[in-house]
N, C-alpha and C. Protein backbone atom coordinates (compact mmCIF):
# COMPACT_ATOMS: atom_id res chain seq x y z
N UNK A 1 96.69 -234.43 95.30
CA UNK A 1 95.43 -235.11 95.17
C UNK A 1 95.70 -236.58 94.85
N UNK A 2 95.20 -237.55 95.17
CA UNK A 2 95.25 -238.88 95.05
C UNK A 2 94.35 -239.60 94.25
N UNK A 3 94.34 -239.94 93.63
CA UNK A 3 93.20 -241.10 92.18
C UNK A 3 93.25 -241.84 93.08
N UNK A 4 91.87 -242.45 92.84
CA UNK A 4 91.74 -243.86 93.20
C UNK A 4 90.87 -244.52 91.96
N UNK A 5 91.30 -246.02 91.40
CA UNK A 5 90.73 -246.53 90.58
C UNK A 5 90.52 -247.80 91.56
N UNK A 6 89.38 -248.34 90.46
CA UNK A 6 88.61 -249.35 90.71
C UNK A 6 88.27 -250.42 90.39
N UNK A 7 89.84 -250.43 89.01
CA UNK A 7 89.47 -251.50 88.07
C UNK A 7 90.56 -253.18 89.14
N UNK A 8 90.55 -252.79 90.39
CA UNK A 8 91.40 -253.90 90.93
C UNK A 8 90.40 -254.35 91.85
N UNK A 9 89.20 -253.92 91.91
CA UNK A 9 88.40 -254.69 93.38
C UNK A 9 87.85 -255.83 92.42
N UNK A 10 87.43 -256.33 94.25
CA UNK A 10 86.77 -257.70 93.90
C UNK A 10 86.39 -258.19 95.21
N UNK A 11 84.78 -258.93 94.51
CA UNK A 11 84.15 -259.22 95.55
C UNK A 11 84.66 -260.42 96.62
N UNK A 12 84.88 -259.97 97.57
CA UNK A 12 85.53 -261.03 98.08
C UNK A 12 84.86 -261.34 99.71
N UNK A 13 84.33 -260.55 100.74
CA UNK A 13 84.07 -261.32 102.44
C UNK A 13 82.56 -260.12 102.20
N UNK A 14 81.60 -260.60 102.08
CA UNK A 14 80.54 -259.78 102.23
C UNK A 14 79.95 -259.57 103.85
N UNK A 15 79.08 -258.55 103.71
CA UNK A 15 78.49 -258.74 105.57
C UNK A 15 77.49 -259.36 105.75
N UNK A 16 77.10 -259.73 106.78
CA UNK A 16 76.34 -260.77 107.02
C UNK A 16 75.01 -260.49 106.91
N UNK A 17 74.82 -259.34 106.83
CA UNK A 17 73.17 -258.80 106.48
C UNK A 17 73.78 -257.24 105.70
N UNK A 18 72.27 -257.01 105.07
CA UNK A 18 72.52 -256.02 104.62
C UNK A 18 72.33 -254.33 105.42
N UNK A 19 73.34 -253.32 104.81
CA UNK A 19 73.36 -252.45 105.21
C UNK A 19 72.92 -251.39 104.63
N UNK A 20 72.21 -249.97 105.38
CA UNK A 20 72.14 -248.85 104.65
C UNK A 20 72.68 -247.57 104.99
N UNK A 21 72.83 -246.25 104.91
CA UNK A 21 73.19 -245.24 105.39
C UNK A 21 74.19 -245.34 106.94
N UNK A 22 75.19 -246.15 106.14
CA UNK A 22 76.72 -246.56 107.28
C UNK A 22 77.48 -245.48 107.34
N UNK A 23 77.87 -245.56 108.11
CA UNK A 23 79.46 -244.84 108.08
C UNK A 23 80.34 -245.64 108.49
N UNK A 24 82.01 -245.39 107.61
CA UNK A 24 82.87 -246.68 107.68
C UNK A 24 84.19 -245.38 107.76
N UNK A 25 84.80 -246.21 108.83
CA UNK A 25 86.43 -245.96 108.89
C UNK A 25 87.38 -247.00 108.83
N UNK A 26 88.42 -246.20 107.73
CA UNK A 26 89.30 -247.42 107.22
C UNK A 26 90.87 -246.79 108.15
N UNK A 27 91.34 -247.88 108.27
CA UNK A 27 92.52 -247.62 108.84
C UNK A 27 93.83 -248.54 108.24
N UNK A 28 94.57 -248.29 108.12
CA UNK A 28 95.78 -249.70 107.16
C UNK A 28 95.66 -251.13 107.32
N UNK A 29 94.96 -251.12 108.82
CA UNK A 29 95.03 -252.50 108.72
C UNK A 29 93.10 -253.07 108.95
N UNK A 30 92.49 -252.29 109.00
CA UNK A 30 91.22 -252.73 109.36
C UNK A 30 90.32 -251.74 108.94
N UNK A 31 89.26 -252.00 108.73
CA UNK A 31 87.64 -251.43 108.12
C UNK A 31 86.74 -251.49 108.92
N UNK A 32 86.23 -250.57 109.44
CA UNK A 32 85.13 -250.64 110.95
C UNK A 32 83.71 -249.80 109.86
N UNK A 33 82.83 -250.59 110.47
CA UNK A 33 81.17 -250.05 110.08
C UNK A 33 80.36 -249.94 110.92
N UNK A 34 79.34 -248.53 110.70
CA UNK A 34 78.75 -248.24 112.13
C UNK A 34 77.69 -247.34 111.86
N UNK A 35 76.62 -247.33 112.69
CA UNK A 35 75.74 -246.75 112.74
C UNK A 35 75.16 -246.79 111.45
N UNK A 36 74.66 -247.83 111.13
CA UNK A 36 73.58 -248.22 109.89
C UNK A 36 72.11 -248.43 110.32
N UNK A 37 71.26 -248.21 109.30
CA UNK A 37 69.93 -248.75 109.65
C UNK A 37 69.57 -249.88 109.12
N UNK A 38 68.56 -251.16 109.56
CA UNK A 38 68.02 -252.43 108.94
C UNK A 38 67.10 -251.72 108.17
N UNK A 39 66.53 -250.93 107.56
CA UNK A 39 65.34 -249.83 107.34
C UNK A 39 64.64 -249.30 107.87
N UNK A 40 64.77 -249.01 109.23
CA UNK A 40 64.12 -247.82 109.67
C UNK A 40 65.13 -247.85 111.25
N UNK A 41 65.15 -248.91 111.66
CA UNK A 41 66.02 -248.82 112.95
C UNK A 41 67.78 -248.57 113.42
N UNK A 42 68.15 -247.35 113.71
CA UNK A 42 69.36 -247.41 113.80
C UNK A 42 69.98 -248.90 114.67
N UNK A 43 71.18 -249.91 114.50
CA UNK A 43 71.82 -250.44 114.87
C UNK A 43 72.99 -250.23 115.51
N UNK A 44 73.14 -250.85 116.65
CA UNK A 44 74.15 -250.15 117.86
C UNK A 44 75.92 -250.63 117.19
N UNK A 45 75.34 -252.31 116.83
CA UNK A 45 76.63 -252.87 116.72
C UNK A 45 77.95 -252.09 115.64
N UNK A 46 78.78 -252.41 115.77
CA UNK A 46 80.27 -252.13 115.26
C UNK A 46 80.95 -253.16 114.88
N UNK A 47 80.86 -253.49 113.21
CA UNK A 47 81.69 -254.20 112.72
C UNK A 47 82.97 -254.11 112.27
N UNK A 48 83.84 -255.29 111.95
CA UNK A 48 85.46 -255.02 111.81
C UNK A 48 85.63 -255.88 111.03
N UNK A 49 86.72 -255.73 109.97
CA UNK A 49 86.99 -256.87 109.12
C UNK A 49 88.52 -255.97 109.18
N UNK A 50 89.49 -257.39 109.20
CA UNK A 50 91.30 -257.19 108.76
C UNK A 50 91.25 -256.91 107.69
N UNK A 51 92.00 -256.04 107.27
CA UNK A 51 92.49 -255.50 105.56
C UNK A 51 93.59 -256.57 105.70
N UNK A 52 93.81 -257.49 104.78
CA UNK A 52 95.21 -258.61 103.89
C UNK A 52 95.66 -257.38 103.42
N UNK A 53 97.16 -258.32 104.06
CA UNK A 53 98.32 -257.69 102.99
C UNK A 53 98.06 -257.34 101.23
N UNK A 54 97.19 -258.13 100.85
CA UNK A 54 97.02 -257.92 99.39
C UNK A 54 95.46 -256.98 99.11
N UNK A 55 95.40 -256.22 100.22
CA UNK A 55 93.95 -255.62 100.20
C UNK A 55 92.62 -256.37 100.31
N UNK A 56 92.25 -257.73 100.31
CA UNK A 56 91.51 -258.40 100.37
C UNK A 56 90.59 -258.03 102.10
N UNK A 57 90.19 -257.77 102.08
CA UNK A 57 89.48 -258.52 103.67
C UNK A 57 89.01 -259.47 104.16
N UNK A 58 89.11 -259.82 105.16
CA UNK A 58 89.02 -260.66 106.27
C UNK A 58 87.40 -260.72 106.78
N UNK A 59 87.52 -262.29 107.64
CA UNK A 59 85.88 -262.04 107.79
C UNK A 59 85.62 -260.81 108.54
N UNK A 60 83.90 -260.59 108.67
CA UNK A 60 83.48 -259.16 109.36
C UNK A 60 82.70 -260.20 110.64
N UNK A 61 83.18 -259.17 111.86
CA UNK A 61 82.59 -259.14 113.05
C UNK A 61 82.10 -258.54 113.81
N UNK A 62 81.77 -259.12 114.39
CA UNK A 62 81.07 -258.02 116.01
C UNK A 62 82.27 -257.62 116.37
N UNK A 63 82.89 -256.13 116.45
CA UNK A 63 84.22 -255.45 117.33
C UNK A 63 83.40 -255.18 118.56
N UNK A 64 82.40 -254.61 118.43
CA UNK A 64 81.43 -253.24 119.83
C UNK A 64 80.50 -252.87 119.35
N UNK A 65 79.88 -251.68 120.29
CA UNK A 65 78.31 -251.44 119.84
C UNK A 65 78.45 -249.67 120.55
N UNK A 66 78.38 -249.31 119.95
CA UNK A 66 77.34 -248.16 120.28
C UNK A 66 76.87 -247.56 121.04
N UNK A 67 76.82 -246.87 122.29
CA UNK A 67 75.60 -246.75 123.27
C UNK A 67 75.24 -245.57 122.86
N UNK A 68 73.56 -245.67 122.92
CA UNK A 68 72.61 -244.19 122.59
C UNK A 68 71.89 -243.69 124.01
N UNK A 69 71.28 -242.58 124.11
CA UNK A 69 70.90 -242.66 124.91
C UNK A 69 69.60 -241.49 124.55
């Protein structure tokens, strides 16, 4: 089993609007966010921010989007 503590974060590259009911995949080197709502409308886009070598992240962008149908 693995601990994770929390006494090392810090606020550091926020997103550019706010988000609700996301789902996020982290990978070693990058953090992807997806399928959130603005409050009531699901959003297609797919954001990405670089994980730093020192855990910090990187700005967040447009990676892709979504298609629904």
């Amino acid at each position: 089993m693995t601990t994770i503590t929390t006494s090392g974060w810090k606020l550091r590259t926020l997103l550019p609007v706010a988000r609700s009911n996301a789902c996020a995949v982290a990978t070693n080197r990058h953090l992807f966010l997806m399928c959130w709502t603005n409050g009531s409308a699901l959003q297609q886009s797919i954001m990405g921010a670089k994980v730093e070598a020192d855990g910090s992240l990187g700005q967040w962008s447009v990676v892709g989007t979504i298609h629904t149908t």
